[in-house]
C-alpha atoms as a PDB file:
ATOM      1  CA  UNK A   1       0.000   0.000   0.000  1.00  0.00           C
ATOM      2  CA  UNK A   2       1.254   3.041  -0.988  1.00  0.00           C
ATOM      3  CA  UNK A   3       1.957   6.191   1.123  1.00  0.00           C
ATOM      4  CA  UNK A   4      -0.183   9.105   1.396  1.00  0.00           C
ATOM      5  CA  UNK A   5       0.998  12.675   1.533  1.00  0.00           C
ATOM      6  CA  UNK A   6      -0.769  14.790   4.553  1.00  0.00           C
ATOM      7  CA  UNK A   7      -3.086  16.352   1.777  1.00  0.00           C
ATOM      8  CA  UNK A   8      -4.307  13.148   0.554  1.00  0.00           C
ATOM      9  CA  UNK A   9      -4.363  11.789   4.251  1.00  0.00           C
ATOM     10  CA  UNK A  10      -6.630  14.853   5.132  1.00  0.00           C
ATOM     11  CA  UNK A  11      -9.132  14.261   1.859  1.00  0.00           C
ATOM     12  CA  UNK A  12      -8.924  10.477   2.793  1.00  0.00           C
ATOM     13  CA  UNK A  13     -10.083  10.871   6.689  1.00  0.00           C
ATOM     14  CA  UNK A  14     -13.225  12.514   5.446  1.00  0.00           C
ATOM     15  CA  UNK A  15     -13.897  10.213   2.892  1.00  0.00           C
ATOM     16  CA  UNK A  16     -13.562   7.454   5.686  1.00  0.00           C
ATOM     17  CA  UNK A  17     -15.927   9.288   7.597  1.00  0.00           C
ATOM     18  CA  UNK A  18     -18.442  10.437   4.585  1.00  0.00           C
ATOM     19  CA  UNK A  19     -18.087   7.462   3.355  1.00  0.00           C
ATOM     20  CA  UNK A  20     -19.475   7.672  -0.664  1.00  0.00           C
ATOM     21  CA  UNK A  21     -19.305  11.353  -1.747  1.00  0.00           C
ATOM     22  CA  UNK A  22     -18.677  13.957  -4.304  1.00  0.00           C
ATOM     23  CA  UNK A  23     -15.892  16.497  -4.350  1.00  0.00           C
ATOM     24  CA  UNK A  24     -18.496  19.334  -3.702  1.00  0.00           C
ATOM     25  CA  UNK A  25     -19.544  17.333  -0.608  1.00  0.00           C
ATOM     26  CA  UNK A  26     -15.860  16.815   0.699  1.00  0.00           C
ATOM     27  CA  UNK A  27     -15.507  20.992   0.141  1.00  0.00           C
ATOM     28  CA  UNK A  28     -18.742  21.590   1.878  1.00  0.00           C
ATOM     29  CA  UNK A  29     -17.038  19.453   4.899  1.00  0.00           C
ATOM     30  CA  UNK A  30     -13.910  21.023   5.227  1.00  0.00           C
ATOM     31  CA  UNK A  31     -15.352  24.314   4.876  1.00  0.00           C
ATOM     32  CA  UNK A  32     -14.123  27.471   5.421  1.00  0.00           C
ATOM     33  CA  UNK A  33     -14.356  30.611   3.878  1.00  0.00           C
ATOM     34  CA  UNK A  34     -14.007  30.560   1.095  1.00  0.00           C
ATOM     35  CA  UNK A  35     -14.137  26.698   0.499  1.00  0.00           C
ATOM     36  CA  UNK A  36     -10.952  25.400  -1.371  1.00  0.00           C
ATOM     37  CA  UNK A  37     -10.899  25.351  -5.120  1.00  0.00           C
ATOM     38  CA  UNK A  38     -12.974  22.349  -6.653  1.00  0.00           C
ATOM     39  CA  UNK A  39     -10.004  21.633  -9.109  1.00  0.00           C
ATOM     40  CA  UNK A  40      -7.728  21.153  -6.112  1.00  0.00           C
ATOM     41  CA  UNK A  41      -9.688  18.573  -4.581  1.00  0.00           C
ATOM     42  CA  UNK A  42     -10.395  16.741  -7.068  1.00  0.00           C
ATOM     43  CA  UNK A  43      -6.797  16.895  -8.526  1.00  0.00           C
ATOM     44  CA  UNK A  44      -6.139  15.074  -4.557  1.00  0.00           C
ATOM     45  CA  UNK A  45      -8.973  12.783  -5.251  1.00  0.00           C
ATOM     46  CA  UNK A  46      -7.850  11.940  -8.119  1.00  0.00           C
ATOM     47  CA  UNK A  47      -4.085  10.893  -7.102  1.00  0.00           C
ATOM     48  CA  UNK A  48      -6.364   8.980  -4.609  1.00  0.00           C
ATOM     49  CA  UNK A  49      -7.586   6.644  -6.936  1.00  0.00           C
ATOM     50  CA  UNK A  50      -4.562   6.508  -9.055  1.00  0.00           C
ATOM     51  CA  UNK A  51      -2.863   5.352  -5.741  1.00  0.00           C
ATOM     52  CA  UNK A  52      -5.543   2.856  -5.454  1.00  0.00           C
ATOM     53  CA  UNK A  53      -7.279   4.582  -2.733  1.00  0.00           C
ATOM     54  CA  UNK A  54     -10.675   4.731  -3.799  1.00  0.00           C
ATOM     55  CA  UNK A  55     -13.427   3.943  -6.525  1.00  0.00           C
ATOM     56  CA  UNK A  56     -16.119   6.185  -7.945  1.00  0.00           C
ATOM     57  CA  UNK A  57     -19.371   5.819 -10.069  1.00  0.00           C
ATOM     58  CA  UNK A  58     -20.409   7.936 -12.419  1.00  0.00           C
ATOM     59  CA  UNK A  59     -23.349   9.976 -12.864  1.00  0.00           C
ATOM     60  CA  UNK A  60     -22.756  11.717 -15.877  1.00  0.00           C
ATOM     61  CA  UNK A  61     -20.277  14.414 -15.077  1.00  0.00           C
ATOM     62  CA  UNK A  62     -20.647  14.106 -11.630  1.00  0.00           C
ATOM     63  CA  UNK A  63     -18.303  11.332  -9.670  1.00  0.00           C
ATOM     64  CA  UNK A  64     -19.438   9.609  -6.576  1.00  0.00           C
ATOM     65  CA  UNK A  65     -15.918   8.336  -4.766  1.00  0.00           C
ATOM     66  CA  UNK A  66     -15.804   5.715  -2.115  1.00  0.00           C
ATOM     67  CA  UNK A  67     -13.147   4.470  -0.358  1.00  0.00           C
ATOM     68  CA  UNK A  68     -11.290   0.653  -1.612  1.00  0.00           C
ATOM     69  CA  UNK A  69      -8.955   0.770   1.592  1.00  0.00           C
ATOM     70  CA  UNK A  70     -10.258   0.388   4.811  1.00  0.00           C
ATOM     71  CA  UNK A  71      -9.001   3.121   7.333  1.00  0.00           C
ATOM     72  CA  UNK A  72      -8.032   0.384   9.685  1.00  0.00           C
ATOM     73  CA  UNK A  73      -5.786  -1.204   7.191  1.00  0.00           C
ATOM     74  CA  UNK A  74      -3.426   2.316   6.273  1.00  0.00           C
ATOM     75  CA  UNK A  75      -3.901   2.731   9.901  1.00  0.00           C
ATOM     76  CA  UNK A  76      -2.314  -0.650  10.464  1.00  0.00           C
ATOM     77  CA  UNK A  77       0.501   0.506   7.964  1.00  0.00           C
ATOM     78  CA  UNK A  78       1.132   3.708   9.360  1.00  0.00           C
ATOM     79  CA  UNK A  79       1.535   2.650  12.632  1.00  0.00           C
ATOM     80  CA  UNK A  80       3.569  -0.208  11.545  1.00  0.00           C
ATOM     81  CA  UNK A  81       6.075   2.370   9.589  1.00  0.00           C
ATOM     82  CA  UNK A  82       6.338   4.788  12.693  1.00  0.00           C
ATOM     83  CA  UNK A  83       6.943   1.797  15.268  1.00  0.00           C
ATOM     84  CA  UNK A  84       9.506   0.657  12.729  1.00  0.00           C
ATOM     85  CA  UNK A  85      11.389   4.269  11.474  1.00  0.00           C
ATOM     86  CA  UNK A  86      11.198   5.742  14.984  1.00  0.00           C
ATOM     87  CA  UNK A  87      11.073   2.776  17.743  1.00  0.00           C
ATOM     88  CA  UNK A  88      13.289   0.018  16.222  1.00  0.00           C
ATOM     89  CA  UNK A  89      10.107  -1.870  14.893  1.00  0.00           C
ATOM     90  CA  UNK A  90       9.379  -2.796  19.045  1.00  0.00           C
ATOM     91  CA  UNK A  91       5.894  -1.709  20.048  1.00  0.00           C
ATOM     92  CA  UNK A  92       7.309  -2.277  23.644  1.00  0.00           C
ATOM     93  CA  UNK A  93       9.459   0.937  23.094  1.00  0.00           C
ATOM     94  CA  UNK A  94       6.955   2.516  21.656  1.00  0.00           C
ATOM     95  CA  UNK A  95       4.559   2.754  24.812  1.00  0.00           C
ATOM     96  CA  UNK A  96       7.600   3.270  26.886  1.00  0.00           C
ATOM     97  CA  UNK A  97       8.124   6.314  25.377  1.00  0.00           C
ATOM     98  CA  UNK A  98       4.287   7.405  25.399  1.00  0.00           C
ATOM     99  CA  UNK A  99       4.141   6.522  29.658  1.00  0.00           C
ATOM    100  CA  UNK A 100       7.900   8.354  29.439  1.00  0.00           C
ATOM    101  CA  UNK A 101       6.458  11.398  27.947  1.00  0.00           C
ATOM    102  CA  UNK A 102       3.201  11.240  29.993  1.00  0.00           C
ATOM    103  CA  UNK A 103       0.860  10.785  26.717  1.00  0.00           C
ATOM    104  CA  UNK A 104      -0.413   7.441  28.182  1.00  0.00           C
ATOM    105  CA  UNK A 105      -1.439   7.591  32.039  1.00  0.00           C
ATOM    106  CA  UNK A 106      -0.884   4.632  34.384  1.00  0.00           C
ATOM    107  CA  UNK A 107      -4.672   3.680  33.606  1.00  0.00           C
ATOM    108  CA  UNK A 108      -4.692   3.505  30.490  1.00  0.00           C
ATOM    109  CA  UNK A 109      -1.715   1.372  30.288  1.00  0.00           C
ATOM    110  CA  UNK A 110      -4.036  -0.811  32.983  1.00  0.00           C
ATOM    111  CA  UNK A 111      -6.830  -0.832  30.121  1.00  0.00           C
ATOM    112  CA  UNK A 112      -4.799  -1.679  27.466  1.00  0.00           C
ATOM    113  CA  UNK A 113      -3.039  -4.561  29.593  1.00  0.00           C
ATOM    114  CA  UNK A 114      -6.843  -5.853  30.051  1.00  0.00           C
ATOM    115  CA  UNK A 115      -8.003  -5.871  27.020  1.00  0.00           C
ATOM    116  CA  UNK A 116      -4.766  -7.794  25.686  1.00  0.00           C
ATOM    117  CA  UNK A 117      -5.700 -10.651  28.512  1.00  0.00           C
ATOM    118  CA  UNK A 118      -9.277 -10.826  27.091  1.00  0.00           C
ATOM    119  CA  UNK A 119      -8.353 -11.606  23.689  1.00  0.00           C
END
């Protein structure tokens, strides 16, 4: 799976979350005034589904999009790459360094720990 740039990432989170949409709709939801230029989005959306990203039907000129790649599954990858550019691919440094830099409390460390013994 290929890499996303932080544009892409950002057009890609609310396509995850709108699930099928058009560009105008993924405008309308990052919003702002004024909204971003049509062509730029759909120039991103585009490199989306040249990357393999997403899908779209077609309804004469206007494209619905939907996403192919789950948002678990880049999730999975991303964390996968960070853990392994950053921690020495060990997951074990990885929450030391979150309890370390007091991102994850004593708790949830407890939480995590219990869910891990339930599955």
């Amino acid at each position: 799976m290929k890499r996303l740039t932080k544009a892409e990432e950002e057009i890609m989170q609310i396509i995850w979350r709108l699930g099928r949409c058009t560009v105008r709709e993924i405008r309308e939801d990052i919003g702002g005034d004024p909204l971003p230029p049509h062509s730029s989005i759909s120039t991103i959306v585009r490199l989306l589904e040249s990357k393999g990203f997403l899908s779209y039907k077609a309804y004469g000129r206007t494209h619905e999009y939907f996403p192919i790649v789950e948002q678990a599954a880049y999730s999975k990858q991303s964390l996968q790459k960070l853990v392994g550019d950053y921690f020495g691919g060990s997951m074990n440094r990885l929450v030391s360094f979150l309890v370390e830099e007091n991102d994850l409390s004593v708790k949830e460390l407890s939480a995590l720990l219990d869910k891990l013994e339930e599955e």
